[in-house]
C-alpha atoms as a PDB file:
ATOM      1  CA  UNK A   1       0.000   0.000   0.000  1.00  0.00           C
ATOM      2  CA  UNK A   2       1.488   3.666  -0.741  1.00  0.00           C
ATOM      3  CA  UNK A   3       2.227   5.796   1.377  1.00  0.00           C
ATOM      4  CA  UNK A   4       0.296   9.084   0.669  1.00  0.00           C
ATOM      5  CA  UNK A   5       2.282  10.987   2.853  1.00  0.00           C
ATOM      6  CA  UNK A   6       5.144  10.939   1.097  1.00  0.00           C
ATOM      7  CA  UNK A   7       3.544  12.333  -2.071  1.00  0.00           C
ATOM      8  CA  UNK A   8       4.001  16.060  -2.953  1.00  0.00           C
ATOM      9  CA  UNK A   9       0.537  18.088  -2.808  1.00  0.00           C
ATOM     10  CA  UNK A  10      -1.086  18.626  -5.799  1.00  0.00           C
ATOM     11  CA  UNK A  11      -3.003  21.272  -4.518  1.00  0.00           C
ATOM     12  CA  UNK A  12       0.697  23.464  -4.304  1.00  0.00           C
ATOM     13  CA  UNK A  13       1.138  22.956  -7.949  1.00  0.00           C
ATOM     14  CA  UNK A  14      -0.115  25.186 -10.669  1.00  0.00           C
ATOM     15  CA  UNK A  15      -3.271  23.920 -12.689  1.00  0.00           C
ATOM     16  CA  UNK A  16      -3.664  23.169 -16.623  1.00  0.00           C
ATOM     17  CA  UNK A  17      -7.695  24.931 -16.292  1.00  0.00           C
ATOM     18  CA  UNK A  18      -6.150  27.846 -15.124  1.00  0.00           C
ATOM     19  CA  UNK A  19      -3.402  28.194 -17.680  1.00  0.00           C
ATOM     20  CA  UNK A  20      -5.795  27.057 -20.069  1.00  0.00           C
ATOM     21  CA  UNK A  21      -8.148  29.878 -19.542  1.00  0.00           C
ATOM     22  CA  UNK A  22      -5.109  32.073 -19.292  1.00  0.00           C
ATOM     23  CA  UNK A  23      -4.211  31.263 -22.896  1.00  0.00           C
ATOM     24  CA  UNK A  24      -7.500  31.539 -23.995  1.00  0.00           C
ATOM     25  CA  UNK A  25      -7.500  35.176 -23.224  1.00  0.00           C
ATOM     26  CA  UNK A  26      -4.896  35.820 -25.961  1.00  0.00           C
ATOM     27  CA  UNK A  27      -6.439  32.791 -28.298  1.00  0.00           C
ATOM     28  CA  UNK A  28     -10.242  33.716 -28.466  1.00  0.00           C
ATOM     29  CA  UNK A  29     -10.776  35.755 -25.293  1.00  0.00           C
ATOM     30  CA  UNK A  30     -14.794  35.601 -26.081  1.00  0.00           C
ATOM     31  CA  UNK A  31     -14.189  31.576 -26.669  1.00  0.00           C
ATOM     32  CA  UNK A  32     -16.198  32.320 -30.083  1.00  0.00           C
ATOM     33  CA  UNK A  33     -14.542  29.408 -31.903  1.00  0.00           C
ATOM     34  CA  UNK A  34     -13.130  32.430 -34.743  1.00  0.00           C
ATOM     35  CA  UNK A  35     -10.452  30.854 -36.873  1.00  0.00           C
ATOM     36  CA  UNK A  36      -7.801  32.891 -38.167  1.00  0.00           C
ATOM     37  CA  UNK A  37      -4.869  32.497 -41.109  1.00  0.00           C
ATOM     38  CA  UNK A  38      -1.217  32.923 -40.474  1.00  0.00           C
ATOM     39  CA  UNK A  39       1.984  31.554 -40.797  1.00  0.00           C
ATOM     40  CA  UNK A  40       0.753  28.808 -38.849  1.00  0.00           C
ATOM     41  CA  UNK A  41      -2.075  28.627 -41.104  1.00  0.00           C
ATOM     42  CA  UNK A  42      -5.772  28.170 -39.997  1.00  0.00           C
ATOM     43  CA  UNK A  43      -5.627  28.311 -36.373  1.00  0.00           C
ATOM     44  CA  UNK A  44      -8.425  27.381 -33.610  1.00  0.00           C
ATOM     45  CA  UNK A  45      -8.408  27.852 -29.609  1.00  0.00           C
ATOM     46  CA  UNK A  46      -4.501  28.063 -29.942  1.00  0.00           C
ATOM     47  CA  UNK A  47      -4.338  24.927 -32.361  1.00  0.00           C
ATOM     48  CA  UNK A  48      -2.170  25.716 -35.739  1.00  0.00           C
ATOM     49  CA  UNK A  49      -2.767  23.547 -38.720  1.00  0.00           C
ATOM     50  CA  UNK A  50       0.803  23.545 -39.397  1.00  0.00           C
ATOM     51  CA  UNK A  51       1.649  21.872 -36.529  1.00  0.00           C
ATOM     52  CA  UNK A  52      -1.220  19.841 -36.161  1.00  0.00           C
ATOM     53  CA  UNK A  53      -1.800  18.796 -40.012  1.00  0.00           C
ATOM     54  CA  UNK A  54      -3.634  15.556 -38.838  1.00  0.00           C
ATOM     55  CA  UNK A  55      -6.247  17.340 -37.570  1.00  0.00           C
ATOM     56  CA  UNK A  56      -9.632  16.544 -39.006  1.00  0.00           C
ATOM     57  CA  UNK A  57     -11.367  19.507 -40.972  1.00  0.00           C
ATOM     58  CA  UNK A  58     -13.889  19.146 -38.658  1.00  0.00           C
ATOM     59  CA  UNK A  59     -11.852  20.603 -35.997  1.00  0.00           C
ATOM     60  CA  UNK A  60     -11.946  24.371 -37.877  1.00  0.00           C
ATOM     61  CA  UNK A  61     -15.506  23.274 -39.394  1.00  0.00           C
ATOM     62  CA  UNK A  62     -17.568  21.936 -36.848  1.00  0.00           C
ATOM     63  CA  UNK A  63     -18.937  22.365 -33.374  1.00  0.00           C
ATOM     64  CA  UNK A  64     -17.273  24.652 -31.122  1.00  0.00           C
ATOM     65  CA  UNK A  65     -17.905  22.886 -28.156  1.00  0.00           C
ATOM     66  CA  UNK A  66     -16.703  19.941 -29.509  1.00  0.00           C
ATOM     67  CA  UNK A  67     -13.568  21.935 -31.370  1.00  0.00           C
ATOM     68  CA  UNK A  68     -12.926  23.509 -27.743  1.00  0.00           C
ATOM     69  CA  UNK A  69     -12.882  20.337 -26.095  1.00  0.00           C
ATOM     70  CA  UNK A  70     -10.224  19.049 -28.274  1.00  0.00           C
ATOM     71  CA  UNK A  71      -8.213  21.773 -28.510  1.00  0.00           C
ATOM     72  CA  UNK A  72      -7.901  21.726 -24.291  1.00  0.00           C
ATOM     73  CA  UNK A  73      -7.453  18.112 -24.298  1.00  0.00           C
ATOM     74  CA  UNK A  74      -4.442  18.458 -26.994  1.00  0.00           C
ATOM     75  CA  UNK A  75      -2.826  22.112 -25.404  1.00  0.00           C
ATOM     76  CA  UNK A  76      -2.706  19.784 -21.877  1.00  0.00           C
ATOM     77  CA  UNK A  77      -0.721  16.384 -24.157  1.00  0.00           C
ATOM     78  CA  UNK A  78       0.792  18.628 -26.157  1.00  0.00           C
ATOM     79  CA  UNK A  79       1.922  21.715 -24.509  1.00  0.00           C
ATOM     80  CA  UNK A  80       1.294  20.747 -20.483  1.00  0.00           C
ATOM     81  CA  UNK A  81       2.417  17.320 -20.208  1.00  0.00           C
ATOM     82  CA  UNK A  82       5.880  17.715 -22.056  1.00  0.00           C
ATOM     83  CA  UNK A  83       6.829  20.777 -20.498  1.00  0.00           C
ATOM     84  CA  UNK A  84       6.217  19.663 -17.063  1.00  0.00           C
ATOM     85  CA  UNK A  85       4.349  22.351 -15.945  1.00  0.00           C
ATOM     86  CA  UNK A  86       2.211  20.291 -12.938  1.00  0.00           C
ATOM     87  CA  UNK A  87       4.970  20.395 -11.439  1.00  0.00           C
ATOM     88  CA  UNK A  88       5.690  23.904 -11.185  1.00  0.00           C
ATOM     89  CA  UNK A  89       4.462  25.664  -7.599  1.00  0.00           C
ATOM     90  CA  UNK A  90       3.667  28.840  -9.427  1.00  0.00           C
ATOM     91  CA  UNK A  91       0.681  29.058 -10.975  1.00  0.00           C
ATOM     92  CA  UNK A  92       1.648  32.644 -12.744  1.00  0.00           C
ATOM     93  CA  UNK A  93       5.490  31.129 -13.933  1.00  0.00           C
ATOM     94  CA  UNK A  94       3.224  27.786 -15.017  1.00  0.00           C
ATOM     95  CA  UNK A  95       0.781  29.981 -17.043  1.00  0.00           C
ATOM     96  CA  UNK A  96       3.235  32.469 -18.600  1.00  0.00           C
ATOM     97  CA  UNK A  97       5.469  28.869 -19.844  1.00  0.00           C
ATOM     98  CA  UNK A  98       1.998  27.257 -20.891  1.00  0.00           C
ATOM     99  CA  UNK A  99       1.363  30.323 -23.014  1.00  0.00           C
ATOM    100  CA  UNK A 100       4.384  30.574 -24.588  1.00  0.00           C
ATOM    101  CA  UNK A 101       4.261  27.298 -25.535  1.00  0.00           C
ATOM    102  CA  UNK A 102       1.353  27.007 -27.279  1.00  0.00           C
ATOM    103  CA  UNK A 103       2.516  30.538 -28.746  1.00  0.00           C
ATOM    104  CA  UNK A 104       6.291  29.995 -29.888  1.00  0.00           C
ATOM    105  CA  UNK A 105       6.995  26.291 -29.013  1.00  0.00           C
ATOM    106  CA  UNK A 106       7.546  23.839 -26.214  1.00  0.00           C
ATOM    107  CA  UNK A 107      11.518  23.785 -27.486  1.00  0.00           C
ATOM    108  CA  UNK A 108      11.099  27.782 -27.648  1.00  0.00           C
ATOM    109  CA  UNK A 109       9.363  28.078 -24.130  1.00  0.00           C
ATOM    110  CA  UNK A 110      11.658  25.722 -22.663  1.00  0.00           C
ATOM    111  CA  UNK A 111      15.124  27.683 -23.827  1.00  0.00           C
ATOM    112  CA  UNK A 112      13.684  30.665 -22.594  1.00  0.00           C
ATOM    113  CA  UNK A 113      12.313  29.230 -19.282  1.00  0.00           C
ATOM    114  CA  UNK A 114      16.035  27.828 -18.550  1.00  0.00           C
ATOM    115  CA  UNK A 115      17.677  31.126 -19.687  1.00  0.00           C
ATOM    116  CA  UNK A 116      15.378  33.342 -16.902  1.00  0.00           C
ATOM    117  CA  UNK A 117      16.409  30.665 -14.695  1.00  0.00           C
ATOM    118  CA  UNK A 118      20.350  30.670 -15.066  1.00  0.00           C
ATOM    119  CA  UNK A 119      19.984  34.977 -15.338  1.00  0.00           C
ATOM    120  CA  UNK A 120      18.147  34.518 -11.717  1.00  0.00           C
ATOM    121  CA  UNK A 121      19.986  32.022 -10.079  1.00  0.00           C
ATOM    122  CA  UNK A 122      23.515  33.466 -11.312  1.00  0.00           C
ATOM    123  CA  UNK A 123      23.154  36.086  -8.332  1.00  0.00           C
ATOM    124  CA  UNK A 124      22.554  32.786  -5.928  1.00  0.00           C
ATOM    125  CA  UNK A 125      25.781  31.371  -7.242  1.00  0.00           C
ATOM    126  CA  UNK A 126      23.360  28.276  -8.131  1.00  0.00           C
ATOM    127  CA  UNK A 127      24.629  25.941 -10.700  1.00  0.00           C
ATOM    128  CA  UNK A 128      24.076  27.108 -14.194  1.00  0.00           C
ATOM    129  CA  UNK A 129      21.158  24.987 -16.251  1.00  0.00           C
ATOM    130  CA  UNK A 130      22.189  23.944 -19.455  1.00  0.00           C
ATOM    131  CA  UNK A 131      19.735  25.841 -22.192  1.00  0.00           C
ATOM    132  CA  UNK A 132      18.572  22.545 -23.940  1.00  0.00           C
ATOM    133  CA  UNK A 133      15.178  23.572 -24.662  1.00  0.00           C
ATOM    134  CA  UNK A 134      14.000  20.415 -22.265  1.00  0.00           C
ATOM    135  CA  UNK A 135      12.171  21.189 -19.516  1.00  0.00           C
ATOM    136  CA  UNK A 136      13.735  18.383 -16.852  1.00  0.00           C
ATOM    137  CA  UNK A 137      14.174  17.732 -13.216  1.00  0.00           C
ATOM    138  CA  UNK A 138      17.011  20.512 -13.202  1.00  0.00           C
ATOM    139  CA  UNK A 139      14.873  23.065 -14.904  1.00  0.00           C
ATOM    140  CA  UNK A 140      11.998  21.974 -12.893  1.00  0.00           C
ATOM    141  CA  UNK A 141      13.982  22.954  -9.569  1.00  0.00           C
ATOM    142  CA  UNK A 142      15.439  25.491 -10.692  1.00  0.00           C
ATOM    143  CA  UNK A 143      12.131  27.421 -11.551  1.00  0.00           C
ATOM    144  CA  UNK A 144      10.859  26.369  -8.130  1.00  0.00           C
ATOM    145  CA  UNK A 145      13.402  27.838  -6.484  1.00  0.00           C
ATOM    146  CA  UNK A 146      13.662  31.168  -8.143  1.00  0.00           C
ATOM    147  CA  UNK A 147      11.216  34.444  -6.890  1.00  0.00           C
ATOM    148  CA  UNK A 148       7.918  33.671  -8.984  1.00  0.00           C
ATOM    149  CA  UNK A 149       7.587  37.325  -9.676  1.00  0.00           C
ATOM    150  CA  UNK A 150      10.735  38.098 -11.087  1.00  0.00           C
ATOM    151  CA  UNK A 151      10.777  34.575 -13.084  1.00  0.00           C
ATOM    152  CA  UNK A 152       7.758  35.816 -14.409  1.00  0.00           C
ATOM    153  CA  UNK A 153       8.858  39.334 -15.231  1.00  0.00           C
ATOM    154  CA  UNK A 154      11.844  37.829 -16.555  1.00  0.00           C
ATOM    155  CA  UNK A 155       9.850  35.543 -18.681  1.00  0.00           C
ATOM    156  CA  UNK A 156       8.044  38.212 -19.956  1.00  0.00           C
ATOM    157  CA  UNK A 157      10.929  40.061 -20.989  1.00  0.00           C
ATOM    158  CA  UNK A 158      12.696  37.046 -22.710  1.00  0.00           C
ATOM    159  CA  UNK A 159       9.411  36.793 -24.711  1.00  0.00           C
ATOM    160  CA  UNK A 160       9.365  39.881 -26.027  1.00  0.00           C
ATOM    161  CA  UNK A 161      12.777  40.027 -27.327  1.00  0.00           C
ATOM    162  CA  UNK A 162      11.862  36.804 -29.526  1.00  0.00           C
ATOM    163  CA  UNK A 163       9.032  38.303 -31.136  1.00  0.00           C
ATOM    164  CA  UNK A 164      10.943  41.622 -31.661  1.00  0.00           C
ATOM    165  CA  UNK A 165      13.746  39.288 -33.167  1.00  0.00           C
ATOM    166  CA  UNK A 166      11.238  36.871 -35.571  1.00  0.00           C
ATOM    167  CA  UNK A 167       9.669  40.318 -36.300  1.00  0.00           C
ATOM    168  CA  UNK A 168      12.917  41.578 -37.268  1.00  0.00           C
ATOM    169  CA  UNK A 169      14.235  38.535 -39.057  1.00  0.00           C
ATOM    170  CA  UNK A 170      10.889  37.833 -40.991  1.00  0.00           C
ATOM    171  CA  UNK A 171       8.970  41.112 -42.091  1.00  0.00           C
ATOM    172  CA  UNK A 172       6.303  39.098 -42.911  1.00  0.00           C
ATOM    173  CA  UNK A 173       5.737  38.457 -39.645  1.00  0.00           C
ATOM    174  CA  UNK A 174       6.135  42.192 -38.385  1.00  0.00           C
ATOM    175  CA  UNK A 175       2.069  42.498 -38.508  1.00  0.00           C
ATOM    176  CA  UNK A 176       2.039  39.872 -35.714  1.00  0.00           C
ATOM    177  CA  UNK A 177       4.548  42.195 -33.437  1.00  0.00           C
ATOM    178  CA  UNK A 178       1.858  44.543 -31.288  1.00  0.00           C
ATOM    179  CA  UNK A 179      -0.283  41.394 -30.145  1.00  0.00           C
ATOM    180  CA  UNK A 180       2.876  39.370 -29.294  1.00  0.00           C
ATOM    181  CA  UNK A 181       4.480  42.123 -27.175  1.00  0.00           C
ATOM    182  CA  UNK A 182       1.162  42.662 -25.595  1.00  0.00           C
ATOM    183  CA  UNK A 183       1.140  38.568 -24.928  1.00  0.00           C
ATOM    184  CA  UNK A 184       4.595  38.941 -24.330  1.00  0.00           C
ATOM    185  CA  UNK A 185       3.877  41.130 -21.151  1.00  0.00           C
ATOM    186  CA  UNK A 186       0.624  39.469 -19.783  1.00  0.00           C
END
């Protein structure tokens, strides 16, 4: 028989409803079920086509409660899950990384998430996390271990300067730059 004891709190940890609805905000704040066209192509709830190209047409087509559904239940395997982010205590740090993941990339989110860490934790004299992109055991502790409002600030800040760089590096893109940066700071 386990011993419940000895298992962390769940209750301490961030959750994937509230990070959910957190993205949501900057996907379809009115949860209208509005698809949009970019570089990403059509795009639902957060969901890209171009990274999803599986997806049945039903998904941009069809029901939005049904589209909604799916697109939570694939942002928590997809974007949640991988990037660890249950087991973060801060449910603002857990939110900002769940965001920019669905936004930019888990590998993205991840680098950037382990940079903030190493620019915090340098003061410490705490060992320096390698930037792998691969949110880990390492990266795990090192997040929960660092001030949750200047990880998030800092996370914020590390955001922006990747939009203002993919702006930079693909005009095409520059249209996108005002709602990242205003993403970028939430």
């Amino acid at each position: 028989m386990a011993d419940f004891a000895s298992f962390p709190d769940l209750a301490n940890f961030a959750s994937f409803k509230e990070a959910f609805h957190c993205t949501m905000q900057h996907e379809d704040p009115h949860l209208s079920g509005v698809v949009t066209t970019d570089a990403g192509g059509r795009t639902r709830f957060g969901i890209a086509q171009k990274f999803h190209p599986d997806l049945a047409e039903s998904f941009f087509t069809g029901n939005l409660e049904d589209a909604l559904a799916l697109a939570e239940e694939m942002e928590e395997r997809d974007y949640w899950r991988p990037m660890r982010l249950g087991e973060i205590a801060s449910q603002s740090v857990a939110s900002k990384l769940f965001d920019m993941g669905v936004n930019m990339g888990i590998h993205q989110a991840g680098h950037l998430a382990q940079r903030a860490a190493n620019a915090l934790l340098q003061s410490a004299g705490l060992p320096h996390l390698e930037e792998d992109g691969v949110i880990g055991s390492a990266t795990i502790a090192a997040l929960n271990s660092a001030d949750p409002k200047h990880l998030h600030e800092m996370l914020c800040q590390l955001s922006a300067e990747f939009y203002r760089h993919v702006a930079a590096n693909n005009p095409a893109q520059a249209v996108n730059l005002a709602g990242w940066l205003k993403r970028a700071a939430a």
